[in-house]
PDB file of N, CA and C in Angstrom:
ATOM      1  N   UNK A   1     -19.986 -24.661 -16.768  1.00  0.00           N
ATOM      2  CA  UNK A   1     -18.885 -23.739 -16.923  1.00  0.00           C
ATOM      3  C   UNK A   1     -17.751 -24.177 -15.994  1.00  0.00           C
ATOM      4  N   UNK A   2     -16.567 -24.114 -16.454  1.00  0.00           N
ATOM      5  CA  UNK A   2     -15.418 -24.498 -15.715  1.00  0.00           C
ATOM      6  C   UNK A   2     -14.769 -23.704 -15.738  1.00  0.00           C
ATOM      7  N   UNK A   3     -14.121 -22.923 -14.346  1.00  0.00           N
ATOM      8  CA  UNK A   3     -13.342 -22.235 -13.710  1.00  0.00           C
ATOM      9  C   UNK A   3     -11.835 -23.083 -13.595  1.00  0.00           C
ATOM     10  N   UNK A   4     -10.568 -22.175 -14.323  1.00  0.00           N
ATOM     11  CA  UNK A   4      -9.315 -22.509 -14.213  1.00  0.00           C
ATOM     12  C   UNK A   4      -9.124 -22.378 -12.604  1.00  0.00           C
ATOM     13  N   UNK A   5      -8.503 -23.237 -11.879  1.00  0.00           N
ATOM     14  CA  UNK A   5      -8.107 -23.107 -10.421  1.00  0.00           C
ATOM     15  C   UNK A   5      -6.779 -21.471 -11.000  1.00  0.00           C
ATOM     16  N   UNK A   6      -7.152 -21.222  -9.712  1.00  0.00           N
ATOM     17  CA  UNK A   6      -5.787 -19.270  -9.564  1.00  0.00           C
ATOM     18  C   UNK A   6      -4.689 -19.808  -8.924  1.00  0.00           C
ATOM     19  N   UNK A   7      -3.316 -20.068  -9.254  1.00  0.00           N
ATOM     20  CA  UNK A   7      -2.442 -20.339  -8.262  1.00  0.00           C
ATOM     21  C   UNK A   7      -2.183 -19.207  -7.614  1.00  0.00           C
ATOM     22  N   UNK A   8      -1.849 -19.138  -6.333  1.00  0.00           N
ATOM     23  CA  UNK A   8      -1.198 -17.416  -5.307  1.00  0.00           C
ATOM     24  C   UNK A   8       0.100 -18.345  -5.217  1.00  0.00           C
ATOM     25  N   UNK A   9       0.793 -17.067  -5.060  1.00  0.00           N
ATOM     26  CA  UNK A   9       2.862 -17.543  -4.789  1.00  0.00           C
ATOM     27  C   UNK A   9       2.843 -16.564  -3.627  1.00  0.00           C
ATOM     28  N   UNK A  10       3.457 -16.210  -3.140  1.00  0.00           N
ATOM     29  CA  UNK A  10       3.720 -14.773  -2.663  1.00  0.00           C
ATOM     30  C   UNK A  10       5.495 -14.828  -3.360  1.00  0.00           C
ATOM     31  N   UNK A  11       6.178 -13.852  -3.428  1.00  0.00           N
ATOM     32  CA  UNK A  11       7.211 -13.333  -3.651  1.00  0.00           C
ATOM     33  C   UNK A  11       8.327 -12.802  -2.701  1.00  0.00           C
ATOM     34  N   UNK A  12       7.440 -13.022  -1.664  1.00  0.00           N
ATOM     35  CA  UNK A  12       8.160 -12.308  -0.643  1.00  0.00           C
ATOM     36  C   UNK A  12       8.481 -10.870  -0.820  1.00  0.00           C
ATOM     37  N   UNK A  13       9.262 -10.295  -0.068  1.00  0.00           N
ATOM     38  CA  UNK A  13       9.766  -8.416   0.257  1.00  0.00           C
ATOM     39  C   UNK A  13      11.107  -8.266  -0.028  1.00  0.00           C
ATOM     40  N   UNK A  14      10.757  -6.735  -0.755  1.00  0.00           N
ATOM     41  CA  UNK A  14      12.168  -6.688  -1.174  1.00  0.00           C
ATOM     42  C   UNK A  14      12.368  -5.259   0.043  1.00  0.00           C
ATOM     43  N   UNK A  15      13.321  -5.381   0.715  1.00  0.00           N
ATOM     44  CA  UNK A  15      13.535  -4.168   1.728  1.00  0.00           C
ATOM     45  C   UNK A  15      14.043  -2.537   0.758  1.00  0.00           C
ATOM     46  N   UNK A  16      13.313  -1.683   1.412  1.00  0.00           N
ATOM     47  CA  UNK A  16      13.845  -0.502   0.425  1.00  0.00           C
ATOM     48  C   UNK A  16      13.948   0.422   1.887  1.00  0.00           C
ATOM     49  N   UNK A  17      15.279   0.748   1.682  1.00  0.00           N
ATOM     50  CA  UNK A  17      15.985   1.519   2.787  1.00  0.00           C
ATOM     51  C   UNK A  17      16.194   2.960   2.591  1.00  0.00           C
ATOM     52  N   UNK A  18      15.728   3.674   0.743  1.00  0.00           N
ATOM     53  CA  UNK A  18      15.461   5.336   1.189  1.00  0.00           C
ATOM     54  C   UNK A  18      14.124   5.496  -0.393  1.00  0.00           C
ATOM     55  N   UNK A  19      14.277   6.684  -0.064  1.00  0.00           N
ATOM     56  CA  UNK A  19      13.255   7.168  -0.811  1.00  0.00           C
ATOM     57  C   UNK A  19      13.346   6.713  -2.355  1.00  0.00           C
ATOM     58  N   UNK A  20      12.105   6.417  -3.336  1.00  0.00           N
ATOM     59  CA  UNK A  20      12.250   5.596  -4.402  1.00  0.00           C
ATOM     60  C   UNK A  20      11.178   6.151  -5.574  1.00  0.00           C
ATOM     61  N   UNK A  21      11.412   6.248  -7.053  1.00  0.00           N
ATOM     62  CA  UNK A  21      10.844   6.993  -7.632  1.00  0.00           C
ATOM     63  C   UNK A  21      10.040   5.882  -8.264  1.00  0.00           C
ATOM     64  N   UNK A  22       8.955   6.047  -8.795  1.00  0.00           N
ATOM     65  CA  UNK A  22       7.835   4.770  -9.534  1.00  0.00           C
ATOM     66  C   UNK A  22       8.614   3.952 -10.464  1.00  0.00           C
ATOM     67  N   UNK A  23       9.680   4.592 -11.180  1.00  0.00           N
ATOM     68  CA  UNK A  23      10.336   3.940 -11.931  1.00  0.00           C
ATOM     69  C   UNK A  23      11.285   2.917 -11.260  1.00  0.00           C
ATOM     70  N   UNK A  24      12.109   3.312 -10.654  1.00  0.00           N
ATOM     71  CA  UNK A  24      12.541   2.615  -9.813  1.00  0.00           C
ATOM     72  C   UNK A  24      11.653   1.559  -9.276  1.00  0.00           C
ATOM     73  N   UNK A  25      10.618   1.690  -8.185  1.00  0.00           N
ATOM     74  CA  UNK A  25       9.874   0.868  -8.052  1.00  0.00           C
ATOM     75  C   UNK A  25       9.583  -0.318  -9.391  1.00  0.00           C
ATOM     76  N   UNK A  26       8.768   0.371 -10.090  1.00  0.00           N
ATOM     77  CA  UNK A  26       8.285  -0.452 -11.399  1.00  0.00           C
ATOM     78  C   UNK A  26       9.374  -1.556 -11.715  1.00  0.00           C
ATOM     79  N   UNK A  27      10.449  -1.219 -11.434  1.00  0.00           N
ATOM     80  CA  UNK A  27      11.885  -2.181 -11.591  1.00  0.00           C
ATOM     81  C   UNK A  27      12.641  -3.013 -10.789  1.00  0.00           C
ATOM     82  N   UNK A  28      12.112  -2.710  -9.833  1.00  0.00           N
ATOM     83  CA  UNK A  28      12.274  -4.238  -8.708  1.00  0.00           C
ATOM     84  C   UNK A  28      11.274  -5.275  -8.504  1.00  0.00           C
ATOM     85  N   UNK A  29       9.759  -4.563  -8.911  1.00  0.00           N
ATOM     86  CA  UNK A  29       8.475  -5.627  -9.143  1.00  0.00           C
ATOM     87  C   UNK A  29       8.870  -6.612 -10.566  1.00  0.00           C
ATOM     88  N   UNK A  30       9.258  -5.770 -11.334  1.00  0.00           N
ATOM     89  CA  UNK A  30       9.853  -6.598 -12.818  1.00  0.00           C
ATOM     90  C   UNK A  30      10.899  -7.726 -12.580  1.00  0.00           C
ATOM     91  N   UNK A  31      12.007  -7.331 -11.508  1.00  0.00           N
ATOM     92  CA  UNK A  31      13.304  -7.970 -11.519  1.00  0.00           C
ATOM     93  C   UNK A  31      12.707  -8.691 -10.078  1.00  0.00           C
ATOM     94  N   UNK A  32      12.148  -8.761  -9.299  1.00  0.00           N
ATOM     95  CA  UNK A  32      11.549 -10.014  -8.806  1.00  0.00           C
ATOM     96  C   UNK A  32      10.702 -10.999  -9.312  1.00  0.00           C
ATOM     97  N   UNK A  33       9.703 -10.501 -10.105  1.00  0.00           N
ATOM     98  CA  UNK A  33       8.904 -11.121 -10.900  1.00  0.00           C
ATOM     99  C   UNK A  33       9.934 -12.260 -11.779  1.00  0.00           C
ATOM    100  N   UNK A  34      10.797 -11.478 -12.309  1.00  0.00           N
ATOM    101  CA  UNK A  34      11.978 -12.262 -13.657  1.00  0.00           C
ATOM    102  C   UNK A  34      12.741 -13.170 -13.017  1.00  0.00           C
ATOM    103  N   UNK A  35      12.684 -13.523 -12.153  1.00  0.00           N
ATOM    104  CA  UNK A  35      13.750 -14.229 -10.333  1.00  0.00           C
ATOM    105  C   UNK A  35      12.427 -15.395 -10.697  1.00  0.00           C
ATOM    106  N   UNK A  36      11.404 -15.146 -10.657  1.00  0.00           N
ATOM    107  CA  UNK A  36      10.320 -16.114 -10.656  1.00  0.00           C
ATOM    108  C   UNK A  36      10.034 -16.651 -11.770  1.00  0.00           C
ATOM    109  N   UNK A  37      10.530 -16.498 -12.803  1.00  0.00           N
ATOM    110  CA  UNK A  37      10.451 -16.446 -14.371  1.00  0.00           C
ATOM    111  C   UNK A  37       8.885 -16.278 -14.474  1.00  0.00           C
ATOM    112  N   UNK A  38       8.486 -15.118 -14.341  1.00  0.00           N
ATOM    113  CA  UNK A  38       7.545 -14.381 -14.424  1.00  0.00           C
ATOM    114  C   UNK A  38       7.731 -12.937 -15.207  1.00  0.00           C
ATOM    115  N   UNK A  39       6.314 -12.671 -16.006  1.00  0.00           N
ATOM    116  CA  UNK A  39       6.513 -11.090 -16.470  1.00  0.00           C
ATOM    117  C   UNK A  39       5.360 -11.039 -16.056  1.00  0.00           C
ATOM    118  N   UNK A  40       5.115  -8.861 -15.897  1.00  0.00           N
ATOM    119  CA  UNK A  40       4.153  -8.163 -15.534  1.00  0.00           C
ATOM    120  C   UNK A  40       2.873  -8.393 -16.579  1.00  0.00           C
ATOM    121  N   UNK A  41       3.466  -8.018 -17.744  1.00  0.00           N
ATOM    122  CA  UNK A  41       2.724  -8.416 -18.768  1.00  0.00           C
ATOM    123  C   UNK A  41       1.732  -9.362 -19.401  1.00  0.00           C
ATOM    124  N   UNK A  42       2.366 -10.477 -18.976  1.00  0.00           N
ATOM    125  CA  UNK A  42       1.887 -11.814 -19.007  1.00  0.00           C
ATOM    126  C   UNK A  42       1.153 -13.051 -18.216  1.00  0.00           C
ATOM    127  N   UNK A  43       1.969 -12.411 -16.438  1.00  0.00           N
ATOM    128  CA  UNK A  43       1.089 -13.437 -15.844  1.00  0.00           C
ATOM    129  C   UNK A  43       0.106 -12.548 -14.478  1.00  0.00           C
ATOM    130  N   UNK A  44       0.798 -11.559 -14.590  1.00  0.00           N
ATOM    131  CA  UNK A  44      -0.289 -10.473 -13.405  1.00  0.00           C
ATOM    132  C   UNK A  44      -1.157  -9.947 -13.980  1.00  0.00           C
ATOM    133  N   UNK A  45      -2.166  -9.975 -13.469  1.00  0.00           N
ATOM    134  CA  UNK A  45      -3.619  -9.668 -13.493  1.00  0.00           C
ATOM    135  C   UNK A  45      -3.708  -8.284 -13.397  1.00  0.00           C
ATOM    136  N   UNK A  46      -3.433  -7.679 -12.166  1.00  0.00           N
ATOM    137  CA  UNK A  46      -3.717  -6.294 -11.691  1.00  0.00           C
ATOM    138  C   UNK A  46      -2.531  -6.265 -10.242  1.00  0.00           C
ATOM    139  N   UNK A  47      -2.390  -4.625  -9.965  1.00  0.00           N
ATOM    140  CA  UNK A  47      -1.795  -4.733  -8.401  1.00  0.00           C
ATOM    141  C   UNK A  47      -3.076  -3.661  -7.381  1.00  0.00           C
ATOM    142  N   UNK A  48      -2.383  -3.599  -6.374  1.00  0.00           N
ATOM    143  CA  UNK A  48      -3.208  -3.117  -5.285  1.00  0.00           C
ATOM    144  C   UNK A  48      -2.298  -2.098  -4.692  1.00  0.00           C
ATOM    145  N   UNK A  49      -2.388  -0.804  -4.687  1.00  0.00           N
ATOM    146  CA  UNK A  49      -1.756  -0.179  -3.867  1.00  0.00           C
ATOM    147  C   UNK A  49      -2.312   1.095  -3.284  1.00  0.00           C
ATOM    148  N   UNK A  50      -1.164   1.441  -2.463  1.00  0.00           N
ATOM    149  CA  UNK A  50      -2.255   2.619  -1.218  1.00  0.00           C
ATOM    150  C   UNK A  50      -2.164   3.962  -2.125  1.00  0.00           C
ATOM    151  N   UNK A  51      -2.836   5.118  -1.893  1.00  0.00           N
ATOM    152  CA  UNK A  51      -2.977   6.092  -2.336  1.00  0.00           C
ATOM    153  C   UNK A  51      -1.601   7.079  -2.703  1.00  0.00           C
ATOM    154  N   UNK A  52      -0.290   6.819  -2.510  1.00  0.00           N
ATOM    155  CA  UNK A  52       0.800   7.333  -2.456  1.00  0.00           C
ATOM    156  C   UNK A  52       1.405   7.559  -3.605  1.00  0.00           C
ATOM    157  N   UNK A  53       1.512   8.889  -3.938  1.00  0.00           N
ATOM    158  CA  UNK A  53       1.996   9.631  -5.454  1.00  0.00           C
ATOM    159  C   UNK A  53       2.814   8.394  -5.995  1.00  0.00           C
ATOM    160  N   UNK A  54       3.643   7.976  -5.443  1.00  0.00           N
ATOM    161  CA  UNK A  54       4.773   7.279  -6.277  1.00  0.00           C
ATOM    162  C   UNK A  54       3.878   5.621  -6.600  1.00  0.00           C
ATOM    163  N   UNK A  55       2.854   5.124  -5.585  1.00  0.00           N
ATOM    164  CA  UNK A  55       2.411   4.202  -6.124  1.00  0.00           C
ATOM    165  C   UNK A  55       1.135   4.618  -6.850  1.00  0.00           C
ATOM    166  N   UNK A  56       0.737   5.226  -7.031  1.00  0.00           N
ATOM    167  CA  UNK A  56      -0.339   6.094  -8.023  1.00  0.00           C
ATOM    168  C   UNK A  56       0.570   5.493  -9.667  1.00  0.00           C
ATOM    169  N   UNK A  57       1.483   6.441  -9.471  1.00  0.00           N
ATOM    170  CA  UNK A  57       2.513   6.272 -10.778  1.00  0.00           C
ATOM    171  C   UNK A  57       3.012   4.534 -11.029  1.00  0.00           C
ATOM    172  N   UNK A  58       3.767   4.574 -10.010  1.00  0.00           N
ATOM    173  CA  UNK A  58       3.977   3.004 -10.562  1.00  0.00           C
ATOM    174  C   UNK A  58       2.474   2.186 -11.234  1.00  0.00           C
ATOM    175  N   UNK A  59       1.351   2.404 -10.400  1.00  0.00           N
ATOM    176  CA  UNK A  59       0.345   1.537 -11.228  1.00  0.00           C
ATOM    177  C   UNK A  59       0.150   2.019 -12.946  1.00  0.00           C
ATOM    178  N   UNK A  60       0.365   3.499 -12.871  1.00  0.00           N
ATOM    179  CA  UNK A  60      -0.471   3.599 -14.210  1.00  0.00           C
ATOM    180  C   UNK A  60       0.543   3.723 -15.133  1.00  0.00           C
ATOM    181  N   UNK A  61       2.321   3.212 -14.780  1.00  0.00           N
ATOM    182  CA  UNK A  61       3.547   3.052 -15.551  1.00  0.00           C
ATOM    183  C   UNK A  61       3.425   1.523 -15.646  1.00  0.00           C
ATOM    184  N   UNK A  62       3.079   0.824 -15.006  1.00  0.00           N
ATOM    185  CA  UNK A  62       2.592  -0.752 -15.135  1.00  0.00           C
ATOM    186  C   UNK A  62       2.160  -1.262 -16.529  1.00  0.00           C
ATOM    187  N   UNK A  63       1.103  -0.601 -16.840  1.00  0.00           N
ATOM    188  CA  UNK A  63       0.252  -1.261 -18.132  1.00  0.00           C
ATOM    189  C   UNK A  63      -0.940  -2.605 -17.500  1.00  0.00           C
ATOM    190  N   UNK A  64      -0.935  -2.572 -16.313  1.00  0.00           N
ATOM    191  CA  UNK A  64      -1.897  -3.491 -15.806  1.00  0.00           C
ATOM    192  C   UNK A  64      -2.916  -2.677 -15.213  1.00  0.00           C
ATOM    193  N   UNK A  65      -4.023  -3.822 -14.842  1.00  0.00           N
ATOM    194  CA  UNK A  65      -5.014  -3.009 -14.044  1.00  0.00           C
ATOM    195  C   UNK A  65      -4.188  -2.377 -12.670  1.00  0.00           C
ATOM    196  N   UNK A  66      -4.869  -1.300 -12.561  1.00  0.00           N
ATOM    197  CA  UNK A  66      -4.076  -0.572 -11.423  1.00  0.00           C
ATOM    198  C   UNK A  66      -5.405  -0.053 -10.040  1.00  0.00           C
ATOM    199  N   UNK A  67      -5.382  -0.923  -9.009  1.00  0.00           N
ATOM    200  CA  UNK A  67      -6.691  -0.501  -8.119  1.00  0.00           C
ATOM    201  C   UNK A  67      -5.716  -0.119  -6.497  1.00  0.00           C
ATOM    202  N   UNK A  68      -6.341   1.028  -6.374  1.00  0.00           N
ATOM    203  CA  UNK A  68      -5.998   1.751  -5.125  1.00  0.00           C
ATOM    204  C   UNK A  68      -6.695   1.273  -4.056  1.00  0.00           C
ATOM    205  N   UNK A  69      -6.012   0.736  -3.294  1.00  0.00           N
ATOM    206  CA  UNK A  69      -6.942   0.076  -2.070  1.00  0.00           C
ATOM    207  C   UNK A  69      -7.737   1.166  -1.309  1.00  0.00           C
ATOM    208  N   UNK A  70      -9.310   0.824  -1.604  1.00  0.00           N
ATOM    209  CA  UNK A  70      -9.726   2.017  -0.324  1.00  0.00           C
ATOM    210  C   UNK A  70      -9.806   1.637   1.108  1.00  0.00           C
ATOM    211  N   UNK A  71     -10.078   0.541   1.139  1.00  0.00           N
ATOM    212  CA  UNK A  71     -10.272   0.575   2.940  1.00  0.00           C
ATOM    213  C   UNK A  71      -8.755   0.937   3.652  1.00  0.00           C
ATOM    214  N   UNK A  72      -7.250   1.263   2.943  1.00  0.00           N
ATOM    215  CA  UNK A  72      -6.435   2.082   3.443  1.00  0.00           C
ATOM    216  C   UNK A  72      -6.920   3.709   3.696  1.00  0.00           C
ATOM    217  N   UNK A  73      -7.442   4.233   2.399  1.00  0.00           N
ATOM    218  CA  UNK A  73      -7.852   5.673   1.974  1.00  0.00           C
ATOM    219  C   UNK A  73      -9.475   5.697   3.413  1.00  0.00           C
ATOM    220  N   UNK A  74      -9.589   4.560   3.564  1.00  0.00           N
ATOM    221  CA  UNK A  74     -11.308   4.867   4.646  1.00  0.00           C
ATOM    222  C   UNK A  74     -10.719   4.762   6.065  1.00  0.00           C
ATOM    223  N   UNK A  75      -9.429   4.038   6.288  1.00  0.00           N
ATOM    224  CA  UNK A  75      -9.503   3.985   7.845  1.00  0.00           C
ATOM    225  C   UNK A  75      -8.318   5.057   8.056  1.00  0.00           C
ATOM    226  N   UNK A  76      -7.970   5.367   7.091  1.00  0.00           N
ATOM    227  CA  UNK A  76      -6.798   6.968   7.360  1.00  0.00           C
ATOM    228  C   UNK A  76      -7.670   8.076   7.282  1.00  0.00           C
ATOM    229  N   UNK A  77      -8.806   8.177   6.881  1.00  0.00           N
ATOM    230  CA  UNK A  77     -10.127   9.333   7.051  1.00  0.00           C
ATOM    231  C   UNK A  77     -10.623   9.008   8.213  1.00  0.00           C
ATOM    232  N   UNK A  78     -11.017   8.035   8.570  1.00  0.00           N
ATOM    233  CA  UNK A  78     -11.855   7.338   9.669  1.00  0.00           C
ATOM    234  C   UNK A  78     -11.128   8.345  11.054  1.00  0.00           C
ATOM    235  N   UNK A  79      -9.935   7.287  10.924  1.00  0.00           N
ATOM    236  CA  UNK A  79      -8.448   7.971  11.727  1.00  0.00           C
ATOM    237  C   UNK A  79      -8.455   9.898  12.150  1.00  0.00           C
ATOM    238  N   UNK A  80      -8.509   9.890  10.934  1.00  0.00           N
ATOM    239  CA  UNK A  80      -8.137  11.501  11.118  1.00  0.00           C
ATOM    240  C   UNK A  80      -9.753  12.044  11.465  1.00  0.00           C
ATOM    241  N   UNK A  81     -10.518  12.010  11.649  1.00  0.00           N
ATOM    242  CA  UNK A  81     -11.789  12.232  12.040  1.00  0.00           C
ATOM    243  C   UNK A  81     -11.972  12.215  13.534  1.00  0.00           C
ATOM    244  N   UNK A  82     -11.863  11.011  13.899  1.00  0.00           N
ATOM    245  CA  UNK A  82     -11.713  10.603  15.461  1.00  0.00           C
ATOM    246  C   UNK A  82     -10.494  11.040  16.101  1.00  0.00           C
ATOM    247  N   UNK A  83      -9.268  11.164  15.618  1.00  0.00           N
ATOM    248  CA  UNK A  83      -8.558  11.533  16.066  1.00  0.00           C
ATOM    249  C   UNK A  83      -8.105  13.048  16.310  1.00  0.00           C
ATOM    250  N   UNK A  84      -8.740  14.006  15.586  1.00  0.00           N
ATOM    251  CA  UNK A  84      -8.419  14.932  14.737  1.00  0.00           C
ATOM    252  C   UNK A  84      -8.008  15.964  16.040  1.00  0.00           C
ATOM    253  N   UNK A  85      -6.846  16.932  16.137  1.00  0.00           N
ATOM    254  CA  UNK A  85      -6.219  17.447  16.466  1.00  0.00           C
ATOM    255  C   UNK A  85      -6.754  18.890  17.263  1.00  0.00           C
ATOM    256  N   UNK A  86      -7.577  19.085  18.246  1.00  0.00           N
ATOM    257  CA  UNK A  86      -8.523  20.597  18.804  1.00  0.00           C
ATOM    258  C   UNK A  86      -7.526  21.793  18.767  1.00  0.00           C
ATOM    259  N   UNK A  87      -6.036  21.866  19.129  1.00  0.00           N
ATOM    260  CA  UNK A  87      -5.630  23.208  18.364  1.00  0.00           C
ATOM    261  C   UNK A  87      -5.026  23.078  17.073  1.00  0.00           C
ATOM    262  N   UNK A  88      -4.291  24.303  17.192  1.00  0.00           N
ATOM    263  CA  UNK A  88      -3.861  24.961  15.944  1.00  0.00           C
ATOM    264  C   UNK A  88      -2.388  24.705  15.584  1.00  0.00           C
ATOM    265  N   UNK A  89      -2.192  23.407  16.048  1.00  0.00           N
ATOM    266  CA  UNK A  89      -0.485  23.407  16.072  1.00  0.00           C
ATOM    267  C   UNK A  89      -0.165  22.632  14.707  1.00  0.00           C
ATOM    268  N   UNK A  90       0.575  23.609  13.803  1.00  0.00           N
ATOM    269  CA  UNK A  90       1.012  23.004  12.688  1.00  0.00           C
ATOM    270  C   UNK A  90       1.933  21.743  12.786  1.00  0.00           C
ATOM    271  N   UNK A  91       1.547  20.906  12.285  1.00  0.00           N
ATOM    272  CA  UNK A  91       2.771  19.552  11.511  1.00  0.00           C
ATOM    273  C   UNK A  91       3.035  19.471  10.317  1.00  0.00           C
ATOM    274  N   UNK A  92       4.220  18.845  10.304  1.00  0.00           N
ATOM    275  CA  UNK A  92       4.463  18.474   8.731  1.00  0.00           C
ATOM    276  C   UNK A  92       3.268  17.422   8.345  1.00  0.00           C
ATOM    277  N   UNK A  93       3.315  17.427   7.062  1.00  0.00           N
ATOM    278  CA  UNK A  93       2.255  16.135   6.611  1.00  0.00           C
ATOM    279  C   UNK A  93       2.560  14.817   7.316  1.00  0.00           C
ATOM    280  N   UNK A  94       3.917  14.450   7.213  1.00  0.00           N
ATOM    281  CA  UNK A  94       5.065  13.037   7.898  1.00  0.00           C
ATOM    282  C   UNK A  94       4.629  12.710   9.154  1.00  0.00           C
ATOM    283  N   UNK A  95       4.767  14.181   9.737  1.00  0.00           N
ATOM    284  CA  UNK A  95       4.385  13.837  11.390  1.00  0.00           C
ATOM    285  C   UNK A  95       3.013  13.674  11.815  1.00  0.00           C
ATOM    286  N   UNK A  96       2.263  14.529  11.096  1.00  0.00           N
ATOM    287  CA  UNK A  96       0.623  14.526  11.205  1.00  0.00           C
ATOM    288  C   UNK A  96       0.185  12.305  10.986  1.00  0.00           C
ATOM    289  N   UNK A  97       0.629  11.912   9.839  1.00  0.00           N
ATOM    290  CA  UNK A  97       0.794  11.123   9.799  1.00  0.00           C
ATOM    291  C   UNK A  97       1.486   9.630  10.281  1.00  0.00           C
ATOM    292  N   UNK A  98       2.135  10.293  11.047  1.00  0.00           N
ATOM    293  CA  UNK A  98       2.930   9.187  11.698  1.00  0.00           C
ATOM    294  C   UNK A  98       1.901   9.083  13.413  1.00  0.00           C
ATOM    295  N   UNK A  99       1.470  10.106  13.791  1.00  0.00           N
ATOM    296  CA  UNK A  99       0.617  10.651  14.765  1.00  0.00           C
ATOM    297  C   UNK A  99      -0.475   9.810  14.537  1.00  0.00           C
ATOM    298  N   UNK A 100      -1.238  10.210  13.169  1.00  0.00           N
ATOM    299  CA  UNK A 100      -2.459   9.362  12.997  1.00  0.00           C
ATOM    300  C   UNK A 100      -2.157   7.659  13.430  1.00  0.00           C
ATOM    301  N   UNK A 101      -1.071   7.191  12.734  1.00  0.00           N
ATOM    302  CA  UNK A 101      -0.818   5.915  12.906  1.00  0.00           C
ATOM    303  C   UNK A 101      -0.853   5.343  14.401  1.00  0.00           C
ATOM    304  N   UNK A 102       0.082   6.420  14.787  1.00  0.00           N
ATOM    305  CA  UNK A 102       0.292   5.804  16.700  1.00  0.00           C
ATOM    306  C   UNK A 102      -1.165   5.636  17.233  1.00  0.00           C
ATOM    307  N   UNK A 103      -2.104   6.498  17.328  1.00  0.00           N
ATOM    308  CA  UNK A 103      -2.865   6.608  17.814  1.00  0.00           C
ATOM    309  C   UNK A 103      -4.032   5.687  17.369  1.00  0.00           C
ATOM    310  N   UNK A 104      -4.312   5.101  15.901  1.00  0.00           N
ATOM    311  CA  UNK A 104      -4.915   3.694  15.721  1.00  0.00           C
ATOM    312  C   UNK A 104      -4.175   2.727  16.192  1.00  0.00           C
ATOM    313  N   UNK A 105      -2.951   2.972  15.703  1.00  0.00           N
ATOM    314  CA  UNK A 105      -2.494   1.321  16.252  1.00  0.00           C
ATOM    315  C   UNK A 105      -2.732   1.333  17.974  1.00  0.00           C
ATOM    316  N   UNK A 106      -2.660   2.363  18.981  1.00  0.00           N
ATOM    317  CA  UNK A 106      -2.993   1.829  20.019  1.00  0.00           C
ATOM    318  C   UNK A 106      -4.585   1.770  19.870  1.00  0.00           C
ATOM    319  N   UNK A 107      -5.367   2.621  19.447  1.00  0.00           N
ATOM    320  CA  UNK A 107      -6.763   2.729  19.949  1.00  0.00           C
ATOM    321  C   UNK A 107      -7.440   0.649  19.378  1.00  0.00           C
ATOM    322  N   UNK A 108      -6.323   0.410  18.153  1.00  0.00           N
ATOM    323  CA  UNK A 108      -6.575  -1.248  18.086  1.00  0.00           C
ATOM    324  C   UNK A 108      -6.605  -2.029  18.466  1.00  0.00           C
ATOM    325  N   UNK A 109      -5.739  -1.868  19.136  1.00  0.00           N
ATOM    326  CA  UNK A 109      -4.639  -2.734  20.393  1.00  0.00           C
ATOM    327  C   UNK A 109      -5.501  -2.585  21.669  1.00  0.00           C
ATOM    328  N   UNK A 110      -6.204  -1.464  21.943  1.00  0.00           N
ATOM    329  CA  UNK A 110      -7.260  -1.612  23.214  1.00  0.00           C
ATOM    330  C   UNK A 110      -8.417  -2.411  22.884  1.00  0.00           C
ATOM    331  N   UNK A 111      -8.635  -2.565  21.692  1.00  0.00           N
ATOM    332  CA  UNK A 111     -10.368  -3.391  21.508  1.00  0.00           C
ATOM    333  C   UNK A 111      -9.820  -4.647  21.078  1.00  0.00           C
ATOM    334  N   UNK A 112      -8.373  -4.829  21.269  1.00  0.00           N
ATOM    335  CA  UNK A 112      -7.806  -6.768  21.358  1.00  0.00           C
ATOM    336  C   UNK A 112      -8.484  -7.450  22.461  1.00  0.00           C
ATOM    337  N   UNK A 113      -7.770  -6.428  23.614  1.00  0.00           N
ATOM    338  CA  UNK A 113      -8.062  -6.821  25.099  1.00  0.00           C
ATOM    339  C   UNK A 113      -9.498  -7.418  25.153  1.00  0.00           C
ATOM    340  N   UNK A 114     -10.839  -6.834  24.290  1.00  0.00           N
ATOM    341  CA  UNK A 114     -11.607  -7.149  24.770  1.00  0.00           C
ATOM    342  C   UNK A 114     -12.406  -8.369  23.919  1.00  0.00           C
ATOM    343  N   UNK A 115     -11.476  -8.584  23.120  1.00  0.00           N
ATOM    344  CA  UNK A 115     -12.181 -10.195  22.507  1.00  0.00           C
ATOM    345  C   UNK A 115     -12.238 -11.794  23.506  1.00  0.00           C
TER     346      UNK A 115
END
């Protein structure tokens, strides 16, 4: 049996400076892709994205395989478990979240030191 070799490209980043609807999204993956003379349709396989309403949508506005990365969805549970908050002080979801983040990225950054 013979396996076609997979070429990887990367595409590089497109910077997005405010809030963006799946459609939108769905239309800068297209119009970078088309920069590459590439279509969604034709030469992507599947995408990967984190659990976030708008990339929820963009995957299943795609028409490709659409897989939600879990080990994002396991170490933001993980996170909020170990980290989890002893009073009662309300946050927005944003801040609760931005909180979770600070506090892995340092608790990461301490078990560098010890490699």
């Amino acid at each position: 049996m013979h396996l076609n070799a997979v070429t990887v490209q990367s595409l590089g980043l497109v910077r997005i400076k405010e809030s963006m609807t799946a459609e939108s999204d769905l239309d800068l993956v297209k119009k970078r892709l088309e920069d590459c003379r590439l279509t969604l349709q034709h030469h992507i396989v599947g995408m990967v994205t984190d659990r976030a309403s708008v990339m929820v949508k963009t995957g299943r506005l795609s028409g490709i395989i659409h897989q939600i990365c879990h080990s994002h969805g396991l170490h933001l549970t993980v996170c909020g478990v170990l980290f989890k908050k002893r009073h009662n002080q309300e946050d927005t979801t944003e801040a609760a979240e931005a909180h979770e983040y600070d506090i892995c990225e340092s608790f990461d950054d301490e078990d560098d030191d010890d490699l």
